[in-house]
PDB file of N, CA and C in Angstrom:
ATOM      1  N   UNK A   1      11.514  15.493 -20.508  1.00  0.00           N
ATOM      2  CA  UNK A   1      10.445  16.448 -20.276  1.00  0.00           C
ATOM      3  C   UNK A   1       9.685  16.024 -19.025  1.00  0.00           C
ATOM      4  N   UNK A   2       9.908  16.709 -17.663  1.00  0.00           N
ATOM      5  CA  UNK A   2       9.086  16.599 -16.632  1.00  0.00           C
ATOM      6  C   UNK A   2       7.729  17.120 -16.341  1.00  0.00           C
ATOM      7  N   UNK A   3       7.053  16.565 -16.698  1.00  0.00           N
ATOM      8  CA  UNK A   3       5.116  17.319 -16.797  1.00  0.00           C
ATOM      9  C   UNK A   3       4.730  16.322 -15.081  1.00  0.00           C
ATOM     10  N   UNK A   4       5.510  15.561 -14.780  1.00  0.00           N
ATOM     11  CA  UNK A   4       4.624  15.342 -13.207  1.00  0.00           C
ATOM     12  C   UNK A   4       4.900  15.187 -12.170  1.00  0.00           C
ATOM     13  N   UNK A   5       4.482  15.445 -11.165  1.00  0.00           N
ATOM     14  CA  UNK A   5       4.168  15.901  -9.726  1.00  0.00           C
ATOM     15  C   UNK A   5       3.751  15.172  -8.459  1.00  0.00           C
ATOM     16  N   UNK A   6       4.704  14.863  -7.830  1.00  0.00           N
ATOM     17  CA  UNK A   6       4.131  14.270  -6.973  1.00  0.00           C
ATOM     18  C   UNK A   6       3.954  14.587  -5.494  1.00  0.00           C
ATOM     19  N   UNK A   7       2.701  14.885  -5.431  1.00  0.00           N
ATOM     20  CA  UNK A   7       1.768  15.315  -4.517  1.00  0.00           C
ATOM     21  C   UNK A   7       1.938  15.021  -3.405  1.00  0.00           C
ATOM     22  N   UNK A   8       2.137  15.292  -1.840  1.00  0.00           N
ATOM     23  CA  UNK A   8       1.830  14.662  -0.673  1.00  0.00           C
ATOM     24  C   UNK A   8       1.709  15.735   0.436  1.00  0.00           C
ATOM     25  N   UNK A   9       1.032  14.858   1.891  1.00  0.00           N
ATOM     26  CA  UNK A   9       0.828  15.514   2.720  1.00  0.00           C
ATOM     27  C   UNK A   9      -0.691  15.924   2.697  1.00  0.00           C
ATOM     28  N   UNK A  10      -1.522  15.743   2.171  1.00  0.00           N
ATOM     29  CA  UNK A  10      -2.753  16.050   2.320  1.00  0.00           C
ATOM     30  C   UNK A  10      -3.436  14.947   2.855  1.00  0.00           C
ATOM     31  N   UNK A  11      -4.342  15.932   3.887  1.00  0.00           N
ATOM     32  CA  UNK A  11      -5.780  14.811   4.464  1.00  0.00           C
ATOM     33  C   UNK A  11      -5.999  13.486   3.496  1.00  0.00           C
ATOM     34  N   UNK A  12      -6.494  12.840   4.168  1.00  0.00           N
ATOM     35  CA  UNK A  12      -7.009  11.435   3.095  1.00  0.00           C
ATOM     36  C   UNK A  12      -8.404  12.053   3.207  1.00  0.00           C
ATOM     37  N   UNK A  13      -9.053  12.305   3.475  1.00  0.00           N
ATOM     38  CA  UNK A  13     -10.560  12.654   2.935  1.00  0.00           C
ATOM     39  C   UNK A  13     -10.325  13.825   2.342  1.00  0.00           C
ATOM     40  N   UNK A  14      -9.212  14.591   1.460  1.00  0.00           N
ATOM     41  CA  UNK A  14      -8.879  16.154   0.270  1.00  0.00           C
ATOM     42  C   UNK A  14      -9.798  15.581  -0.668  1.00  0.00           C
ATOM     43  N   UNK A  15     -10.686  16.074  -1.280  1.00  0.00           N
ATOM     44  CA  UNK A  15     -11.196  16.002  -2.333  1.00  0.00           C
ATOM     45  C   UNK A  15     -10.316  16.040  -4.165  1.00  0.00           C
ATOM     46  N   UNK A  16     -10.283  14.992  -4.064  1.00  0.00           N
ATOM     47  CA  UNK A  16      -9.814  15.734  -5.975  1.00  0.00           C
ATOM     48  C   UNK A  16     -10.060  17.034  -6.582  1.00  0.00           C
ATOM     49  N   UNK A  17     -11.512  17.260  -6.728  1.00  0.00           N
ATOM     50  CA  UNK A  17     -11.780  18.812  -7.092  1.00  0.00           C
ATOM     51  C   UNK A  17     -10.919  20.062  -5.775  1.00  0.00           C
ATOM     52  N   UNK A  18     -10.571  19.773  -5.159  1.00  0.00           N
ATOM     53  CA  UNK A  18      -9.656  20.846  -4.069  1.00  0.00           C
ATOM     54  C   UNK A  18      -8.381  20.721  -5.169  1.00  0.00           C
ATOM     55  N   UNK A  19      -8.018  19.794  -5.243  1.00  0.00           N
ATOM     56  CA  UNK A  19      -6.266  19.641  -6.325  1.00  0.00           C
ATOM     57  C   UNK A  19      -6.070  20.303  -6.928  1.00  0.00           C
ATOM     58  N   UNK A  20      -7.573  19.481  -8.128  1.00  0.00           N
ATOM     59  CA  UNK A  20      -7.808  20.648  -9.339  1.00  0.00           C
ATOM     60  C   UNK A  20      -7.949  21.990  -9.543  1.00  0.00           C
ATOM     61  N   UNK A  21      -8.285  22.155  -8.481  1.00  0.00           N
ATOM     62  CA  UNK A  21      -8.457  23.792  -8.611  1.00  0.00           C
ATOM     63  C   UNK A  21      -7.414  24.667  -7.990  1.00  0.00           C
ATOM     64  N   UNK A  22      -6.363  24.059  -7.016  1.00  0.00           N
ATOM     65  CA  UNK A  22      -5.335  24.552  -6.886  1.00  0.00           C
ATOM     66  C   UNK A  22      -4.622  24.779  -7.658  1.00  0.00           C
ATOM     67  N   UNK A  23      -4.113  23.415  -8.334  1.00  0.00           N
ATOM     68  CA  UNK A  23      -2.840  23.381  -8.940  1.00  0.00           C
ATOM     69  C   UNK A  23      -3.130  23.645 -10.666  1.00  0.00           C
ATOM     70  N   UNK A  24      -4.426  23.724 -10.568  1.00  0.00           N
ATOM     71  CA  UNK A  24      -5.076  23.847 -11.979  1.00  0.00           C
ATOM     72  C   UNK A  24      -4.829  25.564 -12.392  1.00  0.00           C
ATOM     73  N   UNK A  25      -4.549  26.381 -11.344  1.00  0.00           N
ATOM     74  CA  UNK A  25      -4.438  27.574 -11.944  1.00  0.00           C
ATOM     75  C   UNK A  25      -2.783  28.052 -12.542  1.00  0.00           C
ATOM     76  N   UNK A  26      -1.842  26.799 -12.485  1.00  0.00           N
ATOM     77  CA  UNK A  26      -0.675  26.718 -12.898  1.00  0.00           C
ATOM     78  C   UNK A  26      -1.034  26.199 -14.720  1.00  0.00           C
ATOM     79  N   UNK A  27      -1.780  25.554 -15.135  1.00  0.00           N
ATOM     80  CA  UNK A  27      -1.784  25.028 -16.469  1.00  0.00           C
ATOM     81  C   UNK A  27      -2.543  24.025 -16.301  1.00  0.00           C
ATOM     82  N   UNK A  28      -3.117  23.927 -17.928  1.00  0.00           N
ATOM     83  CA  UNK A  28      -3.919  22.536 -17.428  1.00  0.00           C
ATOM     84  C   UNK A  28      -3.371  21.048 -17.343  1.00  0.00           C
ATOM     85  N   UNK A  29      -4.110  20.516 -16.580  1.00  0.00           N
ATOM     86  CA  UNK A  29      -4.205  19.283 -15.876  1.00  0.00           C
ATOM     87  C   UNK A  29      -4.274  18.587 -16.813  1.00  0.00           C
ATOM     88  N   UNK A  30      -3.197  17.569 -17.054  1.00  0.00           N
ATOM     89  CA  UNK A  30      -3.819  16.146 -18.203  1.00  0.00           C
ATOM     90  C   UNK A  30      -4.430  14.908 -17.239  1.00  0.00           C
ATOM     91  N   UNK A  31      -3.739  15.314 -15.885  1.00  0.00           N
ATOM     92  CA  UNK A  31      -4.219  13.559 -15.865  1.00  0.00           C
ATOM     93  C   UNK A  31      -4.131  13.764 -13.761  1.00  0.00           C
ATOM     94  N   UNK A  32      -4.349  13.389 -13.460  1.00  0.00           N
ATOM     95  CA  UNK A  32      -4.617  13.547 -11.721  1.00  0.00           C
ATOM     96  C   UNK A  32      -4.960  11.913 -10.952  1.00  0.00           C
ATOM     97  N   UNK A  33      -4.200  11.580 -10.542  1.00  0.00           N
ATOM     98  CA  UNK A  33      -4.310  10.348 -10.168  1.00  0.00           C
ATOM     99  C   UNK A  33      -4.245  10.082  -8.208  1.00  0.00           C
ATOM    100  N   UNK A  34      -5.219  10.378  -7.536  1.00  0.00           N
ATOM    101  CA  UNK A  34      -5.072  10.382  -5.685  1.00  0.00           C
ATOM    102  C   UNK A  34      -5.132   8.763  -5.775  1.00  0.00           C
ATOM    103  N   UNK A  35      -3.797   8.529  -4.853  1.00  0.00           N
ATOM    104  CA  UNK A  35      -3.941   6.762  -4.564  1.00  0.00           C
ATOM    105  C   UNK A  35      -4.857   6.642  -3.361  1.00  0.00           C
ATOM    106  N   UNK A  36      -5.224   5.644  -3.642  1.00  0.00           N
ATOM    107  CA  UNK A  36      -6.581   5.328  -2.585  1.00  0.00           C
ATOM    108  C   UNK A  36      -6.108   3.908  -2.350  1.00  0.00           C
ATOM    109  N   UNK A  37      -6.739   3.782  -0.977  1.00  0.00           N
ATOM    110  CA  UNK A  37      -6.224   1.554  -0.306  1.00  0.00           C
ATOM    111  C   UNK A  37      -7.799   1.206  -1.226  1.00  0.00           C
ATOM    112  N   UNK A  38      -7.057  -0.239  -1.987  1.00  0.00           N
ATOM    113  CA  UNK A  38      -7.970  -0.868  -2.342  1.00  0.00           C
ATOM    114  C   UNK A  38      -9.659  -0.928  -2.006  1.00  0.00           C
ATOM    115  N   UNK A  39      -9.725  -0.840  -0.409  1.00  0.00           N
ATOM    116  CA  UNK A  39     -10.755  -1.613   0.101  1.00  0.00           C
ATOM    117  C   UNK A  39     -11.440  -0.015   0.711  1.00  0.00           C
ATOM    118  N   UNK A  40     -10.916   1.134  -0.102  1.00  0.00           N
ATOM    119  CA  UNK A  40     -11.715   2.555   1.216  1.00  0.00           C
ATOM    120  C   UNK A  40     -11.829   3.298  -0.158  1.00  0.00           C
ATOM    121  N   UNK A  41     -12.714   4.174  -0.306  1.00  0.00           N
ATOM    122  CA  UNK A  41     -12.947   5.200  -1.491  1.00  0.00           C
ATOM    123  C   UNK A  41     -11.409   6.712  -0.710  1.00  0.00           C
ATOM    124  N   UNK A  42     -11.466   7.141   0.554  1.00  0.00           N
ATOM    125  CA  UNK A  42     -10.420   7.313   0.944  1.00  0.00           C
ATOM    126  C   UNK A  42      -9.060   7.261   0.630  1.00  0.00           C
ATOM    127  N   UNK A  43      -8.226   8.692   0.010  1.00  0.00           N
ATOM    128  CA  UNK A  43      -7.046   9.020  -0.222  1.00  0.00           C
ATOM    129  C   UNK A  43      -6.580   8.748   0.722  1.00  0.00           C
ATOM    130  N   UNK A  44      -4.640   8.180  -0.052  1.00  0.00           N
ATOM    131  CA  UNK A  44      -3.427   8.204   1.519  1.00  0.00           C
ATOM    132  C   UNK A  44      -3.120   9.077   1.711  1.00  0.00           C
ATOM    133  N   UNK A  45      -3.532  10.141   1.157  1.00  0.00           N
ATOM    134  CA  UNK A  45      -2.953  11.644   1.464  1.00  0.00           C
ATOM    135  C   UNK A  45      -1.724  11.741   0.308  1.00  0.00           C
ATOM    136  N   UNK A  46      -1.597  11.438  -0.647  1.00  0.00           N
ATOM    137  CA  UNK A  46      -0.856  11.782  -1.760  1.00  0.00           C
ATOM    138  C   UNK A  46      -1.489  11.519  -2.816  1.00  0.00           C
ATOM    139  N   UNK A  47      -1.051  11.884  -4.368  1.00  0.00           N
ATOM    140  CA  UNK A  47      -1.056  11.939  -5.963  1.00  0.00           C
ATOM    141  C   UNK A  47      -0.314  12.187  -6.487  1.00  0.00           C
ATOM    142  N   UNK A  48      -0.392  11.980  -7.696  1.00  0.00           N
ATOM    143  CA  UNK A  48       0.371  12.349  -9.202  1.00  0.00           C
ATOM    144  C   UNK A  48      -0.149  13.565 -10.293  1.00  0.00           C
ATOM    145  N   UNK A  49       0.565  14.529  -9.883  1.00  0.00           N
ATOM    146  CA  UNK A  49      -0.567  15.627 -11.039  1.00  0.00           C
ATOM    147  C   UNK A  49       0.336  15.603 -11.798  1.00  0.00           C
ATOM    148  N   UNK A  50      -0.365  15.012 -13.740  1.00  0.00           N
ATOM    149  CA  UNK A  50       0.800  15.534 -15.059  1.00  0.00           C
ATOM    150  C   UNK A  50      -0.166  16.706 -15.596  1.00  0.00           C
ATOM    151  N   UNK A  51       1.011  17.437 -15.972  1.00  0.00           N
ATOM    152  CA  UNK A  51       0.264  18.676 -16.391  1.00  0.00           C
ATOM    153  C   UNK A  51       0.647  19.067 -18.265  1.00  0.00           C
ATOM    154  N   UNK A  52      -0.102  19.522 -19.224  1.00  0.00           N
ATOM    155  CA  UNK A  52       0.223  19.363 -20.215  1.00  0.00           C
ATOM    156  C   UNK A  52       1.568  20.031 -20.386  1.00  0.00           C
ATOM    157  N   UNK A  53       2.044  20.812 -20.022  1.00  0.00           N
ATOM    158  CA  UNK A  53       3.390  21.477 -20.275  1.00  0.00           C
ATOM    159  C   UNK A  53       3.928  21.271 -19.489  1.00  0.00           C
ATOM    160  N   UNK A  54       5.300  21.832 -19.769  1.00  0.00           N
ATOM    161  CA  UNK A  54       6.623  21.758 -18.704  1.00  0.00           C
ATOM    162  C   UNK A  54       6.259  23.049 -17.616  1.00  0.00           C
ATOM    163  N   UNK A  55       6.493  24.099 -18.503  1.00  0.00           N
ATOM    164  CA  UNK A  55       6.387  25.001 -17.453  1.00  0.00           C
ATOM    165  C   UNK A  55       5.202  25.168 -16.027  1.00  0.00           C
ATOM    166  N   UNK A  56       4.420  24.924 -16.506  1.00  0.00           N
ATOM    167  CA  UNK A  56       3.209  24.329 -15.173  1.00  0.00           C
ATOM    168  C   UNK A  56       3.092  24.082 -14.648  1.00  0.00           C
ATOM    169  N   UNK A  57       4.007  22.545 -14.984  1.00  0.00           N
ATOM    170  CA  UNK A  57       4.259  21.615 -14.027  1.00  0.00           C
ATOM    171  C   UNK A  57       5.744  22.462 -12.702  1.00  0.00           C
ATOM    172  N   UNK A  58       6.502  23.268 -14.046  1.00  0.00           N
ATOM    173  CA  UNK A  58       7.701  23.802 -13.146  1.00  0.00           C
ATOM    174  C   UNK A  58       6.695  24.794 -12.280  1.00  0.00           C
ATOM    175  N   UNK A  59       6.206  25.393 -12.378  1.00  0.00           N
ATOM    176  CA  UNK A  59       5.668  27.122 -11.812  1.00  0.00           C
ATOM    177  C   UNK A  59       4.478  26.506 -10.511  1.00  0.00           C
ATOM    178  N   UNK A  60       4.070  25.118 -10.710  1.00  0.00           N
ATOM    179  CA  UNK A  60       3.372  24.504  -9.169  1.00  0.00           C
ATOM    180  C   UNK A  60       4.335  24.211  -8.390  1.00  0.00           C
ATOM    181  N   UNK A  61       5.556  24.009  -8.516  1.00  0.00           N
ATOM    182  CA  UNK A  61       6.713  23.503  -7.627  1.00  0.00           C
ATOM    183  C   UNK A  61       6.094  24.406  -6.448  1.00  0.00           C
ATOM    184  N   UNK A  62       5.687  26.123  -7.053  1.00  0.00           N
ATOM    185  CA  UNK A  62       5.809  26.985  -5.754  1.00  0.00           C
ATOM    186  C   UNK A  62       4.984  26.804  -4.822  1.00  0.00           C
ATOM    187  N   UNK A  63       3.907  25.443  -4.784  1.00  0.00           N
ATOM    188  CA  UNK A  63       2.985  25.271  -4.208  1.00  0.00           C
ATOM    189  C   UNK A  63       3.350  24.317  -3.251  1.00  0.00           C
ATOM    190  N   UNK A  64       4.970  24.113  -2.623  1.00  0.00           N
ATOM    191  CA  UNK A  64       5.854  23.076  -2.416  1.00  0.00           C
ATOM    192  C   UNK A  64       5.318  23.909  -0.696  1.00  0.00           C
ATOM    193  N   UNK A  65       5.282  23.238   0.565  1.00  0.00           N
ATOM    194  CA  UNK A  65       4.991  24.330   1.757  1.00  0.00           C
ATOM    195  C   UNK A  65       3.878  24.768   2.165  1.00  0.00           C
ATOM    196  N   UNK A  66       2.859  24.881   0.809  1.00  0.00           N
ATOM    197  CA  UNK A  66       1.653  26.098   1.045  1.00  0.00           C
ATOM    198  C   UNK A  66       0.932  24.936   1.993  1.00  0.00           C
ATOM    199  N   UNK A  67      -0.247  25.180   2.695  1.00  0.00           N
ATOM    200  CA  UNK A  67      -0.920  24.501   3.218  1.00  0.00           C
ATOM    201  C   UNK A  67      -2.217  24.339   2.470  1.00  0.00           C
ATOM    202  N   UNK A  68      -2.748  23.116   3.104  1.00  0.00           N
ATOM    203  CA  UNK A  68      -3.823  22.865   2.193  1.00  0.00           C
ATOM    204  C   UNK A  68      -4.751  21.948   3.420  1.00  0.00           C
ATOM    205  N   UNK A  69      -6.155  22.807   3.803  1.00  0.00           N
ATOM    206  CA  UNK A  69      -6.659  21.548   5.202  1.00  0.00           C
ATOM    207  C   UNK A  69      -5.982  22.065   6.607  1.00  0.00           C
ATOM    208  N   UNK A  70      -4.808  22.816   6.214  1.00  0.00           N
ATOM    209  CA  UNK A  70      -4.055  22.853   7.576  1.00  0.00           C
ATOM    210  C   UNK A  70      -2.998  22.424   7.455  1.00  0.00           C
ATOM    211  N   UNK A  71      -2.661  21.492   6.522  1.00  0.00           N
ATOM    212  CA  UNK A  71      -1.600  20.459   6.685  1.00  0.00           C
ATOM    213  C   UNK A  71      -0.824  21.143   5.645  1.00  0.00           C
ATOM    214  N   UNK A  72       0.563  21.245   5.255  1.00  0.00           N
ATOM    215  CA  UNK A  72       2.000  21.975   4.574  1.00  0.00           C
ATOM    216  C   UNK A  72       1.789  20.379   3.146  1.00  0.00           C
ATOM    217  N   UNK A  73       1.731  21.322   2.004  1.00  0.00           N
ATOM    218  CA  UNK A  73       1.895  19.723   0.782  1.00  0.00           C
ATOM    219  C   UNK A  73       3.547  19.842   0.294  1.00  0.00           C
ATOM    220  N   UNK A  74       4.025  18.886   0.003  1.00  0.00           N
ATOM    221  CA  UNK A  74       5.231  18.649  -0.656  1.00  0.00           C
ATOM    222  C   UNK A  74       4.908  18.364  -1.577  1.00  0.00           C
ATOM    223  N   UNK A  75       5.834  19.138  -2.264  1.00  0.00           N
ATOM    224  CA  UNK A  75       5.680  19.103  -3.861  1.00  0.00           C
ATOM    225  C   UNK A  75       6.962  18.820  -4.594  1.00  0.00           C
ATOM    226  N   UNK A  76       6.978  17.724  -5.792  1.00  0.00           N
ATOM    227  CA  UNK A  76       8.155  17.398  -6.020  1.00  0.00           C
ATOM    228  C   UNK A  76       8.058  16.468  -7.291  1.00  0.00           C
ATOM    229  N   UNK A  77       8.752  17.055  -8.533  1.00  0.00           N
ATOM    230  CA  UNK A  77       9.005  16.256  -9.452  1.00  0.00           C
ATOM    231  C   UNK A  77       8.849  14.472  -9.281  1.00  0.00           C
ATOM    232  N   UNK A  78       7.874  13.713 -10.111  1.00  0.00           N
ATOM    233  CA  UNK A  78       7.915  12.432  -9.177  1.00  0.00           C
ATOM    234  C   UNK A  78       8.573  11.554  -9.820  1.00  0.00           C
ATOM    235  N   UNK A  79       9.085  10.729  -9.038  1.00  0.00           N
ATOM    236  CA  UNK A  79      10.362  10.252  -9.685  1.00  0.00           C
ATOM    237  C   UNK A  79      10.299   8.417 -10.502  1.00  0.00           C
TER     238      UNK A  79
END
């Protein structure tokens, strides 16, 4: 069962609440994780979105391209 997502290509200063509310209109969100460097409150420009269902998680795939900031996100089952 694939529920997560792995996120990239976004600004390092994207806000979490920007994610959420994107990818949040696919199903809800269990868990949202932006990696950040130890030593900066500052995203690398990627995450992990698990989403409670399968299908959710399948039906954000289409968000694979869209832009977000300007910048194109890849979207992709994370492995």
């Amino acid at each position: 069962m694939r529920t997560t997502l792995y996120v990239g290509g976004f600004a390092s200063n994207t806000a979490e609440e920007a994610l959420r509310a994107l990818f949040g209109e696919f199903g809800e969100i269990a868990e949202l994780r932006m990696i950040r460097r130890q030593s900066s409150p500052r995203g690398l420009g990627f995450a992990y979105i698990t989403f409670a269902a399968v299908e959710a998680a399948e039906a954000a795939l289409s968000l694979n391209g869209r832009e977000l900031g300007g910048l194109p996100l890849r979207v992709d089952f994370a492995r």
